[in-house]
C-alpha atoms as a PDB file:
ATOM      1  CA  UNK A   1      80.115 113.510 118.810  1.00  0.00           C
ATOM      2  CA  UNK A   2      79.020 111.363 116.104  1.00  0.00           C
ATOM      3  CA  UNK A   3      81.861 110.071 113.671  1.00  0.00           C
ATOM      4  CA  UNK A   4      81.304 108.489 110.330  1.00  0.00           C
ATOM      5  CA  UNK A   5      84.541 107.080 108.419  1.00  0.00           C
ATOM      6  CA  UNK A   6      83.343 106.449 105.416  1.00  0.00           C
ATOM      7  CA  UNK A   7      86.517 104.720 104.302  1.00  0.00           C
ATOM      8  CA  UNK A   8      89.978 104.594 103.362  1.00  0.00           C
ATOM      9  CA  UNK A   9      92.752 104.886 100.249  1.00  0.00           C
ATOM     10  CA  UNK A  10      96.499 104.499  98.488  1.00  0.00           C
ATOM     11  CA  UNK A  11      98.042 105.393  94.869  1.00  0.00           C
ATOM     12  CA  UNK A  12      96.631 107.099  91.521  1.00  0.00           C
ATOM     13  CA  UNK A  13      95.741 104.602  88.396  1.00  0.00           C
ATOM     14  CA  UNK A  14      95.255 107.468  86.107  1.00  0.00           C
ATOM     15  CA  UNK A  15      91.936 106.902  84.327  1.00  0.00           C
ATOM     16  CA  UNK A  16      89.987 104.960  86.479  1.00  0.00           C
ATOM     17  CA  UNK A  17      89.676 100.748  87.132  1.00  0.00           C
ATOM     18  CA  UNK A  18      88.588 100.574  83.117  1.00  0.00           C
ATOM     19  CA  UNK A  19      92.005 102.129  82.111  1.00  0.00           C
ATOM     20  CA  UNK A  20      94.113 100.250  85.232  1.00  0.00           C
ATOM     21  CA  UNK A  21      92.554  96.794  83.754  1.00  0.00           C
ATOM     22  CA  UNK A  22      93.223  97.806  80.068  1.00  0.00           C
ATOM     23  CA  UNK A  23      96.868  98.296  81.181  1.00  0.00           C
ATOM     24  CA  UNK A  24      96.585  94.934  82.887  1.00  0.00           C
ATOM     25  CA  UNK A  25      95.335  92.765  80.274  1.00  0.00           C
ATOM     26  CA  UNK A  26      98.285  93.596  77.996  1.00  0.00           C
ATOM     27  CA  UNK A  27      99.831  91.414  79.961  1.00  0.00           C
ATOM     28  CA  UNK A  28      97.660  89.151  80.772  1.00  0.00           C
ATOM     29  CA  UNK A  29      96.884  88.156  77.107  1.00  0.00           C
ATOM     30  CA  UNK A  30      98.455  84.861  76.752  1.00  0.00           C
ATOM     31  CA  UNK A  31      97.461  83.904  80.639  1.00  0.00           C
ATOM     32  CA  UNK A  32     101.143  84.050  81.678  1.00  0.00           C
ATOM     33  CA  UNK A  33     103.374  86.662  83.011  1.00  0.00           C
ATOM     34  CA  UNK A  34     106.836  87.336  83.722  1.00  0.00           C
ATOM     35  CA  UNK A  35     108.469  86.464  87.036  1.00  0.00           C
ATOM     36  CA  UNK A  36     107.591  89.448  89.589  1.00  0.00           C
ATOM     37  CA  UNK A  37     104.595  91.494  87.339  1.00  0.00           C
ATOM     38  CA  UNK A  38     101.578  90.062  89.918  1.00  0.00           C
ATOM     39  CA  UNK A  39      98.412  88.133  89.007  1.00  0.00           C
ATOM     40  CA  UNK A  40      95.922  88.642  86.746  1.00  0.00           C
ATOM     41  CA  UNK A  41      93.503  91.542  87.432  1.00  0.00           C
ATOM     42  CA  UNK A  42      89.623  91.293  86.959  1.00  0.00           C
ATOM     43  CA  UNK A  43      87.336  93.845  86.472  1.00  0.00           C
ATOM     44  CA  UNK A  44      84.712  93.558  89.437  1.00  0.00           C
ATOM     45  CA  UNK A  45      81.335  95.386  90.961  1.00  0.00           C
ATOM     46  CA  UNK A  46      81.979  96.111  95.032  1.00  0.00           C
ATOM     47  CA  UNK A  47      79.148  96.638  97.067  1.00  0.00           C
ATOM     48  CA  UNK A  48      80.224  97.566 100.364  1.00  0.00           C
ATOM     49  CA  UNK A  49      78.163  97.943 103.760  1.00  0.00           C
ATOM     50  CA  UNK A  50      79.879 100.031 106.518  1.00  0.00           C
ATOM     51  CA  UNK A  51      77.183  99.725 110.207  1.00  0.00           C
ATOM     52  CA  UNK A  52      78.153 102.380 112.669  1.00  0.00           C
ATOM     53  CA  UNK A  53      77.261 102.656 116.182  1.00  0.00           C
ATOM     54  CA  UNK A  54      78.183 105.841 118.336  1.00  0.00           C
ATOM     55  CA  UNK A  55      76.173 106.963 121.410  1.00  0.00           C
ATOM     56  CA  UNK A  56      73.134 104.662 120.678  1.00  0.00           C
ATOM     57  CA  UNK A  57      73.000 105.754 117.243  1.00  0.00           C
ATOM     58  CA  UNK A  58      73.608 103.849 114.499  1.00  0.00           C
ATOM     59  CA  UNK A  59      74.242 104.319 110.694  1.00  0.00           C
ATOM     60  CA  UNK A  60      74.666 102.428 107.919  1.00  0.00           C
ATOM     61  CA  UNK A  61      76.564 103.466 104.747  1.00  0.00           C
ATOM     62  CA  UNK A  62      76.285 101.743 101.404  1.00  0.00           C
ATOM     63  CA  UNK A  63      78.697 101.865  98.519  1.00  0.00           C
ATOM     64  CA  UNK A  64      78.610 100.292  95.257  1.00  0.00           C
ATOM     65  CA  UNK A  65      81.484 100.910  92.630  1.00  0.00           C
ATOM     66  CA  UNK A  66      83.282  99.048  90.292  1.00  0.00           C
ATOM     67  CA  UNK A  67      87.121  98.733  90.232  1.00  0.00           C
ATOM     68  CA  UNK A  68      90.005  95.935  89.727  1.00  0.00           C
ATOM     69  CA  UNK A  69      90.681  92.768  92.231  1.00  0.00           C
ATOM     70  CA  UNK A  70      94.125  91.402  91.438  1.00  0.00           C
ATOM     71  CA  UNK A  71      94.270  87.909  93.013  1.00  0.00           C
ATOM     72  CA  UNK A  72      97.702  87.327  94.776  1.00  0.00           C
ATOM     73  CA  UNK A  73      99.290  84.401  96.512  1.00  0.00           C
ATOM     74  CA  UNK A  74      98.684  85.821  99.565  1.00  0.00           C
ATOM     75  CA  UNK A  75      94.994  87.534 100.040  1.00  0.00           C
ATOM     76  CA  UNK A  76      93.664  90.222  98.546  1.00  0.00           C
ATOM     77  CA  UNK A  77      94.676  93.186  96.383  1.00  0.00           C
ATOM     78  CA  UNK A  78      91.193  95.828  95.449  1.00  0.00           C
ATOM     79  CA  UNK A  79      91.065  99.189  93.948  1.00  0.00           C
ATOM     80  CA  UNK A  80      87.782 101.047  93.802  1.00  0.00           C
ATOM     81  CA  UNK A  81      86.337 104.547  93.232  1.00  0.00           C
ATOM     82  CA  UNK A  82      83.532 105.919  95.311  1.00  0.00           C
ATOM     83  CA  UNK A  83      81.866 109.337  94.293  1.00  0.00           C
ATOM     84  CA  UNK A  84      81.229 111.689  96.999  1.00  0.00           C
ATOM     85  CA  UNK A  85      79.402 114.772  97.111  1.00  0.00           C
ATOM     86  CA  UNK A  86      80.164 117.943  95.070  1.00  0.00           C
ATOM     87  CA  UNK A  87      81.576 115.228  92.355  1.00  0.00           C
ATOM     88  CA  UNK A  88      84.404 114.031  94.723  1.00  0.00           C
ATOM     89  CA  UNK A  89      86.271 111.018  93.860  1.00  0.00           C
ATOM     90  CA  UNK A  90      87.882 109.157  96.276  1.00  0.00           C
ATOM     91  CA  UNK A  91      89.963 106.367  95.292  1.00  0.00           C
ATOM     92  CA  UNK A  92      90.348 103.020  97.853  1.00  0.00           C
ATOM     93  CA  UNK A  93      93.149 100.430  98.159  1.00  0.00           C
ATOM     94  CA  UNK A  94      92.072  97.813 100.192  1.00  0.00           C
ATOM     95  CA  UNK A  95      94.736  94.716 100.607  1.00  0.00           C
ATOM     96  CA  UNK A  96      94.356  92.018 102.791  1.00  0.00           C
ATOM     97  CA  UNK A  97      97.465  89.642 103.354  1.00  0.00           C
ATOM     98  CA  UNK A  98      96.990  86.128 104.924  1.00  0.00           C
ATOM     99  CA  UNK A  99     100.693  85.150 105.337  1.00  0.00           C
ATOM    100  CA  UNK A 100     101.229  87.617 108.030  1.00  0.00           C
ATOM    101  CA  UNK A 101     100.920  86.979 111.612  1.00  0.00           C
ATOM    102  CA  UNK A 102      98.542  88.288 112.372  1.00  0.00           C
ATOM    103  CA  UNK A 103      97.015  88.294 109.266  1.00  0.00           C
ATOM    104  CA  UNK A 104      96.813  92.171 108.075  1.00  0.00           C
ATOM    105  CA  UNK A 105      94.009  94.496 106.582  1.00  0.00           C
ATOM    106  CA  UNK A 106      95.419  98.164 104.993  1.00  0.00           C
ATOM    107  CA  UNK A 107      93.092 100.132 103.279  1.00  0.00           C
ATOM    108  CA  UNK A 108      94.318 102.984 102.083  1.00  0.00           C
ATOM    109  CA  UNK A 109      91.986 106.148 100.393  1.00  0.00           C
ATOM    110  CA  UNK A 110      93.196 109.501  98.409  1.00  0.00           C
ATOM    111  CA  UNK A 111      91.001 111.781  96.537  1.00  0.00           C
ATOM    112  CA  UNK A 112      88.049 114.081  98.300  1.00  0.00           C
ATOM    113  CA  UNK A 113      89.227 112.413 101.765  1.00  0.00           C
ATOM    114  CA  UNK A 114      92.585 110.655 102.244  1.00  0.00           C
ATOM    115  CA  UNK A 115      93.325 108.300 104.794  1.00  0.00           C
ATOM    116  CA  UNK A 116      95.722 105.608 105.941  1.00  0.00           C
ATOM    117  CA  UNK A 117      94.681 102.728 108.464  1.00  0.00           C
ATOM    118  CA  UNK A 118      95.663  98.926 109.074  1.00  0.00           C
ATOM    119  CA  UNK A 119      93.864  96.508 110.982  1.00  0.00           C
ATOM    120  CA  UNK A 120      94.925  93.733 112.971  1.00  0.00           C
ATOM    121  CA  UNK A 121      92.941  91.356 114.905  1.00  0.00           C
ATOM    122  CA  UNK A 122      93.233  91.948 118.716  1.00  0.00           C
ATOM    123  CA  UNK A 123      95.071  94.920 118.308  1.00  0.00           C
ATOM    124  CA  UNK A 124      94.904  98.653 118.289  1.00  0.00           C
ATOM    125  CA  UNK A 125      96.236 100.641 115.497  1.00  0.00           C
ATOM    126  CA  UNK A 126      97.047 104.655 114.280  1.00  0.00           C
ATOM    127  CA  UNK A 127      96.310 106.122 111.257  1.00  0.00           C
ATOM    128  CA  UNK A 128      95.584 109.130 109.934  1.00  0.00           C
ATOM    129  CA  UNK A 129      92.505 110.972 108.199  1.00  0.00           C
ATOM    130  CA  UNK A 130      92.254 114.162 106.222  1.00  0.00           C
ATOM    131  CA  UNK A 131      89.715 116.453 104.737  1.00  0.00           C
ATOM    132  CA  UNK A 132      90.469 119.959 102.836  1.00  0.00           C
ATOM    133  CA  UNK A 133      89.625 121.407 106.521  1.00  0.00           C
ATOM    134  CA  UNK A 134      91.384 119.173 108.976  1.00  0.00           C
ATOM    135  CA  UNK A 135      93.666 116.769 109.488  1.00  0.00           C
ATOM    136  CA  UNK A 136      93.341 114.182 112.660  1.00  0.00           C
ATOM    137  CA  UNK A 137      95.104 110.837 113.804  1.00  0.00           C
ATOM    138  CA  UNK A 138      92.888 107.603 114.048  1.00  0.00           C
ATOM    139  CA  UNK A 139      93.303 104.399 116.083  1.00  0.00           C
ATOM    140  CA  UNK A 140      91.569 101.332 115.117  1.00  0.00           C
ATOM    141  CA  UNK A 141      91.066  98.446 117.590  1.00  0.00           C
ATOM    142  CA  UNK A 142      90.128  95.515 115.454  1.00  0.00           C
ATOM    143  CA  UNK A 143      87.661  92.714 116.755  1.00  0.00           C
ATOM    144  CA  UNK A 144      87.707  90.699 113.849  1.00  0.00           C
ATOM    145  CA  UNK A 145      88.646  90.092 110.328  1.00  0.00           C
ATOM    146  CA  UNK A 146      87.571  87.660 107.751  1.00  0.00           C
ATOM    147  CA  UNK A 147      88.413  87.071 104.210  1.00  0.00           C
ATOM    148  CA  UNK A 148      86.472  84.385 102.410  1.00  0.00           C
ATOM    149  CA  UNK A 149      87.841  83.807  98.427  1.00  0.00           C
ATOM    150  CA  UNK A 150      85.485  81.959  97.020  1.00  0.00           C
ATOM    151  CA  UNK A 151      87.699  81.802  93.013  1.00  0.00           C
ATOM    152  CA  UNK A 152      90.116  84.380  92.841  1.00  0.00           C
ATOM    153  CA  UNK A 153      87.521  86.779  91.638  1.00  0.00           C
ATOM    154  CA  UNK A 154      83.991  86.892  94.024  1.00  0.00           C
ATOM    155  CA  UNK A 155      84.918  87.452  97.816  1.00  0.00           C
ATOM    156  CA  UNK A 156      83.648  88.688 100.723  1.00  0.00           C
ATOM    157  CA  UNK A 157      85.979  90.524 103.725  1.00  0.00           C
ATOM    158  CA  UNK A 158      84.460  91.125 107.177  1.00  0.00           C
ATOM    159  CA  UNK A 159      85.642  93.120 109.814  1.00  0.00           C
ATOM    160  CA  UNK A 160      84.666  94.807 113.317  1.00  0.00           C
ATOM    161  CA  UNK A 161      86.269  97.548 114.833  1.00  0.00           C
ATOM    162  CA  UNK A 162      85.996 100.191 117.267  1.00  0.00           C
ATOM    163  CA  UNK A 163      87.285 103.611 115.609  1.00  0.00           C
ATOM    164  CA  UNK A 164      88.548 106.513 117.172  1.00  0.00           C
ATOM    165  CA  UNK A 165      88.869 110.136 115.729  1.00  0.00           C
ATOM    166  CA  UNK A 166      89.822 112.964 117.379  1.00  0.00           C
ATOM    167  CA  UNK A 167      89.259 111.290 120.707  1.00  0.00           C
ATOM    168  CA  UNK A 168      85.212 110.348 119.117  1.00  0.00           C
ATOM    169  CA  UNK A 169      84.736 106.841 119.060  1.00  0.00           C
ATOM    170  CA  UNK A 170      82.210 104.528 117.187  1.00  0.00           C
ATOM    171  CA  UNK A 171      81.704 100.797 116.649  1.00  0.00           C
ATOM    172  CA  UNK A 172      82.341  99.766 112.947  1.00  0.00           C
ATOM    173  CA  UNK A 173      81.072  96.875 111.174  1.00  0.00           C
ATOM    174  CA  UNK A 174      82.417  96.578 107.135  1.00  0.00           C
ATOM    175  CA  UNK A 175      81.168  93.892 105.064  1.00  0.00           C
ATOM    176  CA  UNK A 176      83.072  94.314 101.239  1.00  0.00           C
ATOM    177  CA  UNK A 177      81.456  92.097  99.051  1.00  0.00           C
ATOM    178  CA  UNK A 178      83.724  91.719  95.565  1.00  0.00           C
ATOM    179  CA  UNK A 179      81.809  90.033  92.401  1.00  0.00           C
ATOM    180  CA  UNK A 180      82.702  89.627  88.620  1.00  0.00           C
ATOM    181  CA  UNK A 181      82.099  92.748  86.623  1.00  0.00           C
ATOM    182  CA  UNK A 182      79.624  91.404  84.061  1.00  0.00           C
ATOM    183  CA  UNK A 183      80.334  94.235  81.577  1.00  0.00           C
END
C-alpha cells in the first residue's frame, strides 16, 4: 500500500494568518510587549516540499501558503493554511523547540484532515491521523531534524523520517522553507 501524509495540524485562529497577524500587531506596535504575551509575529510565504518513498515509488508533494512565524527564544513557532481538494482547508502548527533534549518537532494539523505527530531524532513516535472516513494511529521514526534561522523571520527546517500508517510504511523527506511575506 502506498501512503501519502500530506501533513499535520493544532488550534483555530479564526480568520486566517491575515486576521491572526492583525491581532498580533496590536501588540506589537511599539516593538515591546508585556512579560509572558510571546514574540513578535511576521507574516510569511511557506513553500514546503514533502519526497515520499514506498515500495520503489516515490512522490513528491509541494505546498505553498502563506501564514504567521512567531520567533521564540527557543525555535520555531508556524501557522499555515493549505487548501485541499473539494475547497478543504487544513490548518498546520508546526513548532520546533531547540532547548529540549532531544530537540523536538510537533506539527500539529485540523481542518479537512487532522493529525497529531512529534518527531524526535533517533526515536520512534505515535500519533494519530484522521479523515471524515477513518481514523488510524501513526508512528514516526525520525532520522534527522534540522532547523536553520537565518533572522527570526526566513528559515528552513529539514527532516527525514520513516512513517507508518495503518501498519503501511514510507520514507519521508520534508524540507519547510519560511520567507518574509512581501505583501
Amino acid at each position: 500500500m502506498y501512503i501519502t501524509n500530506r501533513w499535520m495540524t493544532i488550534s483555530s485562529f479564526a480568520g486566517g494568518p491575515k486576521e491572526l497577524y492583525n491581532r498580533e500587531s496590536a501588540h506589537v506596535q511599539s516593538g515591546v510587549r508585556k512579560a509572558g504575551e510571546g514574540m513578535a509575529s511576521h507574516a510569511v510565504k511557506v513553500l514546503m516540499d514533502t519526497m515520499i518513498k514506498s515500495d520503489g515509488e516515490q512522490e513528491t508533494i509541494h505546498v505553498e501558503a502563506k501564514g504567521i512565524r512567531r520567533r521564540t527564544n527557543n525555535g520555531l513557532f508556524l501557522v499555515f493554511y493549505e487548501e485541499g481538494e473539494d475547497e478543504e482547508r487544513t490548518q498546520n502548527v508546526v513548532r520546533f523547540e531547540v532547548d529540549k533534549n532531544p530537540p523536538e518537532l510537533k506539527v500539529v494539523r485540523s481542518g479537512g484532515r487532522s493529525m497529531r505527530q512529534v518527531y524526535r531524532e533517533g526515536e520512534t513516535t505515535e500519533g494519530q491521523y484522521e479523515v471524515p472516513w477513518g481514523q488510524w494511529i501513526t508512528k514516526a521514526t525520525t532520522e534527522s531534524v534540522s532547523f536553520q534561522d537565518q533572522d527570526g523571520i526566513n528559515a528552513s527546517l529539514v527532516f527525514r523520517y520513516q512513517f507508518d500508517i495503518g501498519g503501511a510504511t514510507a520514507f519521508h523527506h520534508t524540507t519547510i522553507k519560511i520567507m518574509e511575506d512581501t505583501i
